[in-house]
PDB file of N, CA and C in Angstrom:
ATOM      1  N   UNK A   1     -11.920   0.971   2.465  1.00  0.00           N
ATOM      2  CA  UNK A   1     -12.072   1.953   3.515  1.00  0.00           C
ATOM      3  C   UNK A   1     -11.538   1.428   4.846  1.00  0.00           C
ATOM      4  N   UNK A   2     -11.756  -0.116   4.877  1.00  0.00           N
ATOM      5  CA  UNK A   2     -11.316  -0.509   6.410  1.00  0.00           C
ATOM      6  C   UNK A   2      -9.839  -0.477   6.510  1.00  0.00           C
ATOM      7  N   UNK A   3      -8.928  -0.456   5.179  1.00  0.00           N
ATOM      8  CA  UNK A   3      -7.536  -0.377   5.645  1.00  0.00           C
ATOM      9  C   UNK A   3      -7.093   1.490   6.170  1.00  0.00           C
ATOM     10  N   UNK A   4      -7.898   2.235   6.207  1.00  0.00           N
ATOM     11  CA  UNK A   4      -7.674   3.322   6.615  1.00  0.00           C
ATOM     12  C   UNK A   4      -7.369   3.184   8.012  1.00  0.00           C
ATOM     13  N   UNK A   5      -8.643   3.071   8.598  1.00  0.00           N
ATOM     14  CA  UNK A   5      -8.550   2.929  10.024  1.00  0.00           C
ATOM     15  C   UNK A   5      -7.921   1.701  10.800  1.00  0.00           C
ATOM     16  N   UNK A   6      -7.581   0.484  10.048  1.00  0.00           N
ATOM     17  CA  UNK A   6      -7.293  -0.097  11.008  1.00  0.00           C
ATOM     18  C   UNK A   6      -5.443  -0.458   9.976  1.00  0.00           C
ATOM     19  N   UNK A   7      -4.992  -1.010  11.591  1.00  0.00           N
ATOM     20  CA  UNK A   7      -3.184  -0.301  11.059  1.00  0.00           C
ATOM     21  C   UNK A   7      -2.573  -1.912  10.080  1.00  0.00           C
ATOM     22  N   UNK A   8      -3.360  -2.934  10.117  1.00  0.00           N
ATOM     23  CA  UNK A   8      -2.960  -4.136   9.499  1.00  0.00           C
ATOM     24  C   UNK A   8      -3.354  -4.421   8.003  1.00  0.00           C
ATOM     25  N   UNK A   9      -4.015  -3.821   7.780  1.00  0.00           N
ATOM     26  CA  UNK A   9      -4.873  -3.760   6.475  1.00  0.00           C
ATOM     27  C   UNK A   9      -4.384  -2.926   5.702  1.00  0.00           C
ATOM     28  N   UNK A  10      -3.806  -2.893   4.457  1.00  0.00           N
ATOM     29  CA  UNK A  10      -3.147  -1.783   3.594  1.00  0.00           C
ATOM     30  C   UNK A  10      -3.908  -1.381   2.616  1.00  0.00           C
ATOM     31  N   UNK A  11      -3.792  -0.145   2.732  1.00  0.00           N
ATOM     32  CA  UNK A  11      -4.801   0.583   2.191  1.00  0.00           C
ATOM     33  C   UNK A  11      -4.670   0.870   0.662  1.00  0.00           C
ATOM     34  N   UNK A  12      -3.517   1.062   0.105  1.00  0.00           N
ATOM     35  CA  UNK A  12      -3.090   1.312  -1.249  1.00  0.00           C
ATOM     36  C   UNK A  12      -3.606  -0.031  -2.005  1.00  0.00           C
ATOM     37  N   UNK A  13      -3.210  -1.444  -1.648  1.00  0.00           N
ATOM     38  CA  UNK A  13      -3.387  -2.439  -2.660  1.00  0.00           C
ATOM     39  C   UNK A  13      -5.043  -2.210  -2.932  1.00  0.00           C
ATOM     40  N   UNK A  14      -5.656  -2.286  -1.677  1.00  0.00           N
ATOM     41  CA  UNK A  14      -7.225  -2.600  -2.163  1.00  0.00           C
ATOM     42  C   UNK A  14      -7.593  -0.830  -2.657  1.00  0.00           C
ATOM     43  N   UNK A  15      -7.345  -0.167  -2.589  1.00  0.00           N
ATOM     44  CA  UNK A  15      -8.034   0.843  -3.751  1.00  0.00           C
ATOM     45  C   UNK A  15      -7.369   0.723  -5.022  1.00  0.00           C
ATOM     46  N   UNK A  16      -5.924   0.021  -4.904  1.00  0.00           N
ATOM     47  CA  UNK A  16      -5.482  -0.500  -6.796  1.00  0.00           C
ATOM     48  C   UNK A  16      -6.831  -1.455  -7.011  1.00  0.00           C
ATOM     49  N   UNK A  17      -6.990  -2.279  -6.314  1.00  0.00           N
ATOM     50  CA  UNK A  17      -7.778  -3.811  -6.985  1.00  0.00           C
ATOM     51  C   UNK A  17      -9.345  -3.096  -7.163  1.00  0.00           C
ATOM     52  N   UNK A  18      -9.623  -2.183  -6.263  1.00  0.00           N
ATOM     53  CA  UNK A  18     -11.289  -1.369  -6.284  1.00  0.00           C
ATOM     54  C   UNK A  18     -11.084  -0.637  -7.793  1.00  0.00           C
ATOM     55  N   UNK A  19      -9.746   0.194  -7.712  1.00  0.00           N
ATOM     56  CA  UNK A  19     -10.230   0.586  -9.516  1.00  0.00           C
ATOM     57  C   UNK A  19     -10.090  -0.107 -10.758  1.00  0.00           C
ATOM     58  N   UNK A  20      -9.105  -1.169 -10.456  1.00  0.00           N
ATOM     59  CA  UNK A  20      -8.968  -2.265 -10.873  1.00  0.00           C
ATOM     60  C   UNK A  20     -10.285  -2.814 -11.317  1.00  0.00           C
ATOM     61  N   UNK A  21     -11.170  -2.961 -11.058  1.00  0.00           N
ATOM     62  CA  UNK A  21     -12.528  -3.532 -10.853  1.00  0.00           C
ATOM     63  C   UNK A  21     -13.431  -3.298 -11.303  1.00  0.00           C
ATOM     64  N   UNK A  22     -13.647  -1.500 -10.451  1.00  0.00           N
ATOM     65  CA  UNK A  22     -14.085  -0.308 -10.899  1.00  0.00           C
ATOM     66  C   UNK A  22     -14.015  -0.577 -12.660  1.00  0.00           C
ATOM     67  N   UNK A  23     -12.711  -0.279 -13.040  1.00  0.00           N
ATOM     68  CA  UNK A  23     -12.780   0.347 -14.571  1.00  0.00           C
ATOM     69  C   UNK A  23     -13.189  -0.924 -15.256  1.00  0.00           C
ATOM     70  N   UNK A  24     -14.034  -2.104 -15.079  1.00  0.00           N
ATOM     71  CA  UNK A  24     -13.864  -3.108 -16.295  1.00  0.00           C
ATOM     72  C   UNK A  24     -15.552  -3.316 -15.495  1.00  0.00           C
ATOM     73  N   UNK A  25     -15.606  -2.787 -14.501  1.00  0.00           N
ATOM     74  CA  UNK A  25     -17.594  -3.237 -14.610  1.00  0.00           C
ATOM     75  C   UNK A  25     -18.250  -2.058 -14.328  1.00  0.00           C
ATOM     76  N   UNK A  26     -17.750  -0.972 -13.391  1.00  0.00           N
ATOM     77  CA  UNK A  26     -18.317   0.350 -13.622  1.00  0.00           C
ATOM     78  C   UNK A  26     -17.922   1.327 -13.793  1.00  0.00           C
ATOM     79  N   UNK A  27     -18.002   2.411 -15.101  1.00  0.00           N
ATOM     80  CA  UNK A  27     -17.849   3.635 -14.587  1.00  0.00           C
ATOM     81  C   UNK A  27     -18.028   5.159 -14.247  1.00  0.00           C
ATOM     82  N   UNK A  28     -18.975   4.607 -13.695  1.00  0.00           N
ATOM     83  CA  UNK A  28     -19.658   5.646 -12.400  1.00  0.00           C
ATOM     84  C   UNK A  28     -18.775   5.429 -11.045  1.00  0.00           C
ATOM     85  N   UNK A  29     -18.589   3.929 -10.526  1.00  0.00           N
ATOM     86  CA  UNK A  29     -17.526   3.849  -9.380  1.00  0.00           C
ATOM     87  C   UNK A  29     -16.320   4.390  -9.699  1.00  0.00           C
ATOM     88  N   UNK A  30     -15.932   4.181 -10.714  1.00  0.00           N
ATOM     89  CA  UNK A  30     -14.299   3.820 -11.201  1.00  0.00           C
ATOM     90  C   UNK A  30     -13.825   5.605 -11.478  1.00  0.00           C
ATOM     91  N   UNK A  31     -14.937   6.354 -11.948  1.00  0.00           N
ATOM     92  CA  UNK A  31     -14.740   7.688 -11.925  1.00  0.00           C
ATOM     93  C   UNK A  31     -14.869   8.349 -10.510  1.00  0.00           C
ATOM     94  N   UNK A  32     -15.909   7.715  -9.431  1.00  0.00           N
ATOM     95  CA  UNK A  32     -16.101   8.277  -8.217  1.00  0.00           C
ATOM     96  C   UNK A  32     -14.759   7.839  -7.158  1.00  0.00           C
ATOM     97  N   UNK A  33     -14.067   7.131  -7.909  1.00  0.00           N
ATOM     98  CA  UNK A  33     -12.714   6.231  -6.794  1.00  0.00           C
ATOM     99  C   UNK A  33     -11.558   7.318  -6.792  1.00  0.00           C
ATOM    100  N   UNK A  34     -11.405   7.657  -8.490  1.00  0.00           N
ATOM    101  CA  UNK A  34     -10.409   8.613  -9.431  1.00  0.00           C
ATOM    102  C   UNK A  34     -10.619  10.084  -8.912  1.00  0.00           C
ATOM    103  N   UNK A  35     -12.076  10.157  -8.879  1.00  0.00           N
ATOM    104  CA  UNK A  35     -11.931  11.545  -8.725  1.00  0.00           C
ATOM    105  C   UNK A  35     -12.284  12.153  -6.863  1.00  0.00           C
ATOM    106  N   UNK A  36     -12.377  10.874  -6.257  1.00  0.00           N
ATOM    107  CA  UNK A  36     -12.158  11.215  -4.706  1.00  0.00           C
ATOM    108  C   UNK A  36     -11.495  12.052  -3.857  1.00  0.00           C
ATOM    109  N   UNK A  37     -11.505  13.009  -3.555  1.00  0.00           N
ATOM    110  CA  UNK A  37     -10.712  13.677  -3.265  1.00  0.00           C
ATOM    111  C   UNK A  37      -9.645  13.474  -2.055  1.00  0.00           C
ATOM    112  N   UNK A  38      -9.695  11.916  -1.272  1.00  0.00           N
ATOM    113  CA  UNK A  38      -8.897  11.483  -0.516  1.00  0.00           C
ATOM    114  C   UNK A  38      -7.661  10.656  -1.350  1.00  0.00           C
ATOM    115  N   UNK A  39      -8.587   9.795  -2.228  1.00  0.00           N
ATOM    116  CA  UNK A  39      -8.062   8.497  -2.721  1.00  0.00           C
ATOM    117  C   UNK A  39      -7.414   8.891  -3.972  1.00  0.00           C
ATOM    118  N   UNK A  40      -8.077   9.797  -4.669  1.00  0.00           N
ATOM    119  CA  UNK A  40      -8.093   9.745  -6.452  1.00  0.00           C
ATOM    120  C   UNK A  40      -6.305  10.199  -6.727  1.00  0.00           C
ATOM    121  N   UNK A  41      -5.925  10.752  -5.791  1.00  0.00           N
ATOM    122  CA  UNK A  41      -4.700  11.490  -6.260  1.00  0.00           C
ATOM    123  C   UNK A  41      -3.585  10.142  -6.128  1.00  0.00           C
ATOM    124  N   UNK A  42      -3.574   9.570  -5.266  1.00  0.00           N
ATOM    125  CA  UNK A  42      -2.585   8.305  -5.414  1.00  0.00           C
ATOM    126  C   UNK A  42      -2.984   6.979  -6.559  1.00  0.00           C
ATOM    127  N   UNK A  43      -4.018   6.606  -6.811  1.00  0.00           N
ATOM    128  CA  UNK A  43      -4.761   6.148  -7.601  1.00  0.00           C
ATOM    129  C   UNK A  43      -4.246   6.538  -8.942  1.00  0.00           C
ATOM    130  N   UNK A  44      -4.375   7.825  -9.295  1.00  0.00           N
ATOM    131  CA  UNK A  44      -3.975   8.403 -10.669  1.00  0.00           C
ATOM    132  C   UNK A  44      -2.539   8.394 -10.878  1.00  0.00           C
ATOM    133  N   UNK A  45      -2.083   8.744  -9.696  1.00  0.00           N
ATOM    134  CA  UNK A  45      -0.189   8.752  -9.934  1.00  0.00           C
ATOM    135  C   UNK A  45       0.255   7.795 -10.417  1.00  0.00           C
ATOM    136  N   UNK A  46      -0.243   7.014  -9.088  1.00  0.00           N
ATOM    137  CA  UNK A  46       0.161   5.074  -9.926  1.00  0.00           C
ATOM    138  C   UNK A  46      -0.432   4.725 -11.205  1.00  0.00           C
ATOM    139  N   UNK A  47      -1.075   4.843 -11.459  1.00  0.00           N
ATOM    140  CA  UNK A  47      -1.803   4.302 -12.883  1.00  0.00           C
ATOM    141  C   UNK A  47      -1.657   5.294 -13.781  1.00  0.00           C
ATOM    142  N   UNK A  48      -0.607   6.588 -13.349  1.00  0.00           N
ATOM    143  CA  UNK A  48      -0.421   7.182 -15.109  1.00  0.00           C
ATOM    144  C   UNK A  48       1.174   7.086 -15.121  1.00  0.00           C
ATOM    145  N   UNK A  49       1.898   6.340 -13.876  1.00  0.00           N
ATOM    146  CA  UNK A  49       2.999   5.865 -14.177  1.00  0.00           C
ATOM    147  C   UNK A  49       3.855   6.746 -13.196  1.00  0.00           C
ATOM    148  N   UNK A  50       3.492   7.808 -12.403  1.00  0.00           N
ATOM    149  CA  UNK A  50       4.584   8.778 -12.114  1.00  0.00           C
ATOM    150  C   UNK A  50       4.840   8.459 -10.541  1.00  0.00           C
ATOM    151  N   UNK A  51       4.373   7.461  -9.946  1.00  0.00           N
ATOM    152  CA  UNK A  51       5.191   6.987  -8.929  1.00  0.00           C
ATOM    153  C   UNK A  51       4.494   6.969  -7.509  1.00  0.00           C
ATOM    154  N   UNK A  52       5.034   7.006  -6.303  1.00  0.00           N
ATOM    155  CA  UNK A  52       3.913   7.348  -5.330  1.00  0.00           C
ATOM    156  C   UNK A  52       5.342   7.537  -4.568  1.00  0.00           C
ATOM    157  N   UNK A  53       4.346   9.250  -3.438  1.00  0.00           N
ATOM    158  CA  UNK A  53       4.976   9.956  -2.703  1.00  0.00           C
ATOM    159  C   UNK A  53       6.366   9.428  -1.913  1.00  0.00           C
ATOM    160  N   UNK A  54       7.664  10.418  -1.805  1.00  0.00           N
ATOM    161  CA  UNK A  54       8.202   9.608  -0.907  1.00  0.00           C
ATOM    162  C   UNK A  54       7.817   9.438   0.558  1.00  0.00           C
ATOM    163  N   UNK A  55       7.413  10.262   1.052  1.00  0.00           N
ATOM    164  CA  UNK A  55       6.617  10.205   2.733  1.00  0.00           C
ATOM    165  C   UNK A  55       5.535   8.853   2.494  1.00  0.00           C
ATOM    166  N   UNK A  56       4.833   8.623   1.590  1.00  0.00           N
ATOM    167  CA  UNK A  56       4.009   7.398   2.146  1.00  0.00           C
ATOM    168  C   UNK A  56       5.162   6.318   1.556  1.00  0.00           C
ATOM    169  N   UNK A  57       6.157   6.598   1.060  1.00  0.00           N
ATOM    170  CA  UNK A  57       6.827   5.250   0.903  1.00  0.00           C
ATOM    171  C   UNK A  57       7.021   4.634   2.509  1.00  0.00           C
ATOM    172  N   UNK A  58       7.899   5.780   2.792  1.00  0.00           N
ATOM    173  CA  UNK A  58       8.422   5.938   4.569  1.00  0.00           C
ATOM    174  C   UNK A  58       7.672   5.867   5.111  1.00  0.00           C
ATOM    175  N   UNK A  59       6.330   6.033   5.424  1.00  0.00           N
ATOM    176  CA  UNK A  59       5.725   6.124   6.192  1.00  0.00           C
ATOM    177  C   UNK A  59       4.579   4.292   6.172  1.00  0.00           C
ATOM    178  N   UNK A  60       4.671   3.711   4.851  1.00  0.00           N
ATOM    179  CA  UNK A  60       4.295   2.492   5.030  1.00  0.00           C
ATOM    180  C   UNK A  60       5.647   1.257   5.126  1.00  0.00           C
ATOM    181  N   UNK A  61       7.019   1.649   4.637  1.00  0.00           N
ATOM    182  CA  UNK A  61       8.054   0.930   4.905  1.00  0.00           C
ATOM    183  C   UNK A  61       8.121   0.863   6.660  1.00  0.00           C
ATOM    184  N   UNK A  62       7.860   2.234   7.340  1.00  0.00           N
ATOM    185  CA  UNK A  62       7.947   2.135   8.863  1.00  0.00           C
ATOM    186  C   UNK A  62       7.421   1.243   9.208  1.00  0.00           C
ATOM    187  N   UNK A  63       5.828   1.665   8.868  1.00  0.00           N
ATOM    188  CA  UNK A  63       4.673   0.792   9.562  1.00  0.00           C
ATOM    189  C   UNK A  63       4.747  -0.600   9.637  1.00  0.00           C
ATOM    190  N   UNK A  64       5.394  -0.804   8.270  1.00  0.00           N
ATOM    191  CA  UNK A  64       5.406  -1.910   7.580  1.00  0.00           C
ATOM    192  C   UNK A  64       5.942  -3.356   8.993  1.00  0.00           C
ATOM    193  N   UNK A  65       7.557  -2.617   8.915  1.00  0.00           N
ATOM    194  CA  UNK A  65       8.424  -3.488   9.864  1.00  0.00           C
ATOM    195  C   UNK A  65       8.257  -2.801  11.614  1.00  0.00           C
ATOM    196  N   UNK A  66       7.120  -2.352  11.380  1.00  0.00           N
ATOM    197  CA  UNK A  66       7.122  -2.244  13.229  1.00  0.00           C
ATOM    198  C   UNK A  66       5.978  -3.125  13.411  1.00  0.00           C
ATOM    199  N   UNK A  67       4.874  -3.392  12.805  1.00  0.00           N
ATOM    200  CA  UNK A  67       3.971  -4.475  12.651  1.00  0.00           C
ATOM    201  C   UNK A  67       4.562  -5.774  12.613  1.00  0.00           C
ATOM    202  N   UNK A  68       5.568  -5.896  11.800  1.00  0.00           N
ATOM    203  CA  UNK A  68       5.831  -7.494  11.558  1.00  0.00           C
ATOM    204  C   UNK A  68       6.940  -7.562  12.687  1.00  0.00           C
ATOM    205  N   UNK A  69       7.954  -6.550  12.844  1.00  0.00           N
ATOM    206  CA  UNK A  69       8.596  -6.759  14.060  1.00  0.00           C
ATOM    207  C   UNK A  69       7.875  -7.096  15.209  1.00  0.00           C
ATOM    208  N   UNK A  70       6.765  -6.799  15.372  1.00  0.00           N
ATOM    209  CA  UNK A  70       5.958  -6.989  16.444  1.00  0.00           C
ATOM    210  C   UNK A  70       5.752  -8.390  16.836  1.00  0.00           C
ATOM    211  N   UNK A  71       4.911  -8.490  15.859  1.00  0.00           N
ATOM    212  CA  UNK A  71       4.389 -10.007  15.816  1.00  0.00           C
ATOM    213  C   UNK A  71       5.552 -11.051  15.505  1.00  0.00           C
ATOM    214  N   UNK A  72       6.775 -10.881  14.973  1.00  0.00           N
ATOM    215  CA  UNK A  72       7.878 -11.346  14.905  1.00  0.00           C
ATOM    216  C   UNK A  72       8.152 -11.913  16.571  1.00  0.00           C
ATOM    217  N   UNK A  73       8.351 -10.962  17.196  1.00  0.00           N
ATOM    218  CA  UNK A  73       9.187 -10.883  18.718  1.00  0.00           C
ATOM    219  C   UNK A  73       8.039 -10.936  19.616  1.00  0.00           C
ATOM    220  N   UNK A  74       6.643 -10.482  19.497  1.00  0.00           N
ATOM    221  CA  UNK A  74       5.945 -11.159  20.983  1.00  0.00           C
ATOM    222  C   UNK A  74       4.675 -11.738  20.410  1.00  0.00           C
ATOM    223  N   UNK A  75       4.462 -12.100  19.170  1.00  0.00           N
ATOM    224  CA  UNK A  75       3.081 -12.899  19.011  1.00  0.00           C
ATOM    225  C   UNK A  75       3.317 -14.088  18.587  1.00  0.00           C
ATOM    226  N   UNK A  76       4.312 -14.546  17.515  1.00  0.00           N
ATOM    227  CA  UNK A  76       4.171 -15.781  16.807  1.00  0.00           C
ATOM    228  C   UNK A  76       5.727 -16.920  17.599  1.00  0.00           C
ATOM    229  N   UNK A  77       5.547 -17.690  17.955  1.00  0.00           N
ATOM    230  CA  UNK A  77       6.705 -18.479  18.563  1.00  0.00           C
ATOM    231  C   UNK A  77       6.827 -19.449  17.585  1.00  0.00           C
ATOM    232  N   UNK A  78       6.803 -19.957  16.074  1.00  0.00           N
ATOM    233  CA  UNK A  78       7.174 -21.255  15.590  1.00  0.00           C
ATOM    234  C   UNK A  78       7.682 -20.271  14.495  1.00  0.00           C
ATOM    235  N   UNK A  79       9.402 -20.957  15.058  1.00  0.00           N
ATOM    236  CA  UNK A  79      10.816 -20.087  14.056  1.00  0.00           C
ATOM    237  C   UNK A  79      10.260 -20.204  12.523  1.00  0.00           C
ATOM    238  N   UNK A  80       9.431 -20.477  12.060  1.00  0.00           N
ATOM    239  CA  UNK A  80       9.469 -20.639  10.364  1.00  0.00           C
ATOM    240  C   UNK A  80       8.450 -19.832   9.709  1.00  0.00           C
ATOM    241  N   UNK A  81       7.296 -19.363  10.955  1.00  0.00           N
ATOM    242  CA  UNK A  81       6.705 -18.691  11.033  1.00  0.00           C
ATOM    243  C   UNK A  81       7.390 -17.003  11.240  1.00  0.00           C
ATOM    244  N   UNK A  82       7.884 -17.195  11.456  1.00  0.00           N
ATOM    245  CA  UNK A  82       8.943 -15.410  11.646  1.00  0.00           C
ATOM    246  C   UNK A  82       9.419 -15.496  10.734  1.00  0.00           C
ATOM    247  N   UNK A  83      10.475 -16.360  10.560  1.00  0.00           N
ATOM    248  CA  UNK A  83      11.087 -16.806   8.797  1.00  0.00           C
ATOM    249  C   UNK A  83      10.300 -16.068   7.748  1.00  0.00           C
ATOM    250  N   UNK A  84       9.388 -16.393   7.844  1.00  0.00           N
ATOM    251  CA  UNK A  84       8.187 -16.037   6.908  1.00  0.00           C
ATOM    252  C   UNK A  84       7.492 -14.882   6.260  1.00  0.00           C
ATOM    253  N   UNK A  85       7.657 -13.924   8.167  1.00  0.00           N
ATOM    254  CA  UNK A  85       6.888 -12.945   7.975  1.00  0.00           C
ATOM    255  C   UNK A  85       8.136 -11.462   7.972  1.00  0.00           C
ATOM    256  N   UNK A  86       9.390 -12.295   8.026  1.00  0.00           N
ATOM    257  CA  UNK A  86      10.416 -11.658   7.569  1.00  0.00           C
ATOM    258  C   UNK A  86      10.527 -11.509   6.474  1.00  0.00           C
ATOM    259  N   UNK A  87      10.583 -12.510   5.414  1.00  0.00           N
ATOM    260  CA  UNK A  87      10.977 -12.734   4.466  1.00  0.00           C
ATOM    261  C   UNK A  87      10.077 -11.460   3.551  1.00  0.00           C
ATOM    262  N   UNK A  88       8.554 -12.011   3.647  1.00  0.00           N
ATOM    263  CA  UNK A  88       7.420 -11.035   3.162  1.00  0.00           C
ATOM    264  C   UNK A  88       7.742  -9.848   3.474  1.00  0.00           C
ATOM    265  N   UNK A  89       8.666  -9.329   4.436  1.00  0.00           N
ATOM    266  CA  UNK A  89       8.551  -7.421   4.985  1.00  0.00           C
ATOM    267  C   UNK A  89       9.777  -7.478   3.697  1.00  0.00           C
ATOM    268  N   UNK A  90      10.419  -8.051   3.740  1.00  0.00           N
ATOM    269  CA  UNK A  90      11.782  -8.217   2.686  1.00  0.00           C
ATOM    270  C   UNK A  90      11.179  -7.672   1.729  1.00  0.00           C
ATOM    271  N   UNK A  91      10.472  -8.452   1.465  1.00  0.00           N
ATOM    272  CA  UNK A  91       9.530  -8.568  -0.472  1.00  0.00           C
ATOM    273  C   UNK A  91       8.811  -7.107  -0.682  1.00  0.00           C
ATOM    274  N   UNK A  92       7.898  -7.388   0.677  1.00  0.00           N
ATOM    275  CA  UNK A  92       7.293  -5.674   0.412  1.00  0.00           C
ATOM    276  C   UNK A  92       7.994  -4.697   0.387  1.00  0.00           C
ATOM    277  N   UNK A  93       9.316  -4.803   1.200  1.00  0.00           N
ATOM    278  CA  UNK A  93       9.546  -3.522   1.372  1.00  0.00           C
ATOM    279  C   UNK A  93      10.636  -3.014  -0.023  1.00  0.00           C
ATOM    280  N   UNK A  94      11.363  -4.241  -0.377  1.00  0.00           N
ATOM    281  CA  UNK A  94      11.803  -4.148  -1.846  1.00  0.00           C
ATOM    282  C   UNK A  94      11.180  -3.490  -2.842  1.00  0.00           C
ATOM    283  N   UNK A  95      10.034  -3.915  -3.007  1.00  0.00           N
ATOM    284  CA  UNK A  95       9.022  -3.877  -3.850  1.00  0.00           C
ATOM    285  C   UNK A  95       8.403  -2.084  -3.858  1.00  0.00           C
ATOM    286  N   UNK A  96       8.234  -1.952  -2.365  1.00  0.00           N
ATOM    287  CA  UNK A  96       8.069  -0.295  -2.358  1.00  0.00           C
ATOM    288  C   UNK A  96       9.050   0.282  -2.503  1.00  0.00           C
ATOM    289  N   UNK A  97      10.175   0.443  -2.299  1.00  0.00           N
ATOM    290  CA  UNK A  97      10.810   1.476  -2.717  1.00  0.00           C
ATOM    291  C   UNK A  97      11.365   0.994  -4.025  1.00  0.00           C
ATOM    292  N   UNK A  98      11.233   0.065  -4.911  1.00  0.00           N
ATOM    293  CA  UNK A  98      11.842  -0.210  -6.567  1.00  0.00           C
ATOM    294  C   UNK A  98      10.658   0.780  -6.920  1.00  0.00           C
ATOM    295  N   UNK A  99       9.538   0.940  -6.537  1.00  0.00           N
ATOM    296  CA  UNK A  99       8.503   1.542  -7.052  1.00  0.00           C
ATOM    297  C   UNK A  99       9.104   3.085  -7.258  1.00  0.00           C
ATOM    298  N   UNK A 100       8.541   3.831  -8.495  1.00  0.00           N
ATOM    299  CA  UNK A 100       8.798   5.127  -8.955  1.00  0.00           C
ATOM    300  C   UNK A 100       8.576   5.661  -7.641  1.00  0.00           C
ATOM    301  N   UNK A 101       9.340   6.758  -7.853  1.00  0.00           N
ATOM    302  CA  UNK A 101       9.214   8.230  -6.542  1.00  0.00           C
ATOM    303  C   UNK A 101       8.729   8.879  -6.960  1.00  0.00           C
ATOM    304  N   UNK A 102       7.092   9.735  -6.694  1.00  0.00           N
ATOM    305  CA  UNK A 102       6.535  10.413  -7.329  1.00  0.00           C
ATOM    306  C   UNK A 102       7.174  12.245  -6.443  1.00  0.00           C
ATOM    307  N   UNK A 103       7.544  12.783  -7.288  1.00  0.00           N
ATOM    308  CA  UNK A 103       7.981  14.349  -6.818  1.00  0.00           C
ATOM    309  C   UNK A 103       7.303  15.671  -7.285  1.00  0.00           C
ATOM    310  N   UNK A 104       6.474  16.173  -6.468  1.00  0.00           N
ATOM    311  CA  UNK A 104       5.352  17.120  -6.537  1.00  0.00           C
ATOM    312  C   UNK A 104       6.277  18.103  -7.955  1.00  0.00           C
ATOM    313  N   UNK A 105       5.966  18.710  -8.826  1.00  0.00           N
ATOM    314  CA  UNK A 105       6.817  19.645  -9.232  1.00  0.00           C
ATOM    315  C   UNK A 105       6.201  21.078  -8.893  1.00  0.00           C
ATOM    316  N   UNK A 106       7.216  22.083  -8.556  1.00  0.00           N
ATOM    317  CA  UNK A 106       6.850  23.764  -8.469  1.00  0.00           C
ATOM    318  C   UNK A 106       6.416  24.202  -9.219  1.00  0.00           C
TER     319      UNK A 106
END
């Protein structure tokens, strides 16, 4: 829940790892995560294989590199340390868009 509100914390991995969790010790949670009516619909996409939205691709690829650009250029000053947190926006952001494109159908 805390990666909702706050903009550093990503919200998709920890509701994978919550149902993740969910389905192998409860399910009463693991059905209340699924059938959420905020959460359950990205939750199910990913885990029945059909991809996740293109707007939250874009919309966490943005976030993604305006955060690390940030802290890139006015928070962190030791070059290997930027190195770093470059490299990781690299990885993530690879990583999200290799991911399926999920496309609403009519």
């Amino acid at each position: 829940m805390l990666g909702i509100f706050l903009p550093l914390l990503p919200t998709t991995p920890f509701l994978l790892l919550a149902a993740a969790c969910y389905i192998r010790s409860s399910d009463k949670f693991y059905h209340w995560l699924i059938a959420n009516r905020w959460f359950g619909r990205y939750i199910r996409n990913y885990r029945e294989g059909r991809g996740v939205p293109l707007s939250t691709k874009v919309i966490a690829i943005g976030l993604l590199w305006i955060t690390i650009g940030y802290s890139v250029f006015f928070m962190v000053d030791i070059l290997a340390l930027r190195i770093l947190l470059i490299l990781i926006a690299v990885g993530v952001t690879t990583h999200l868009v290799l991911l399926k494109t999920y496309r609403r159908h009519k």
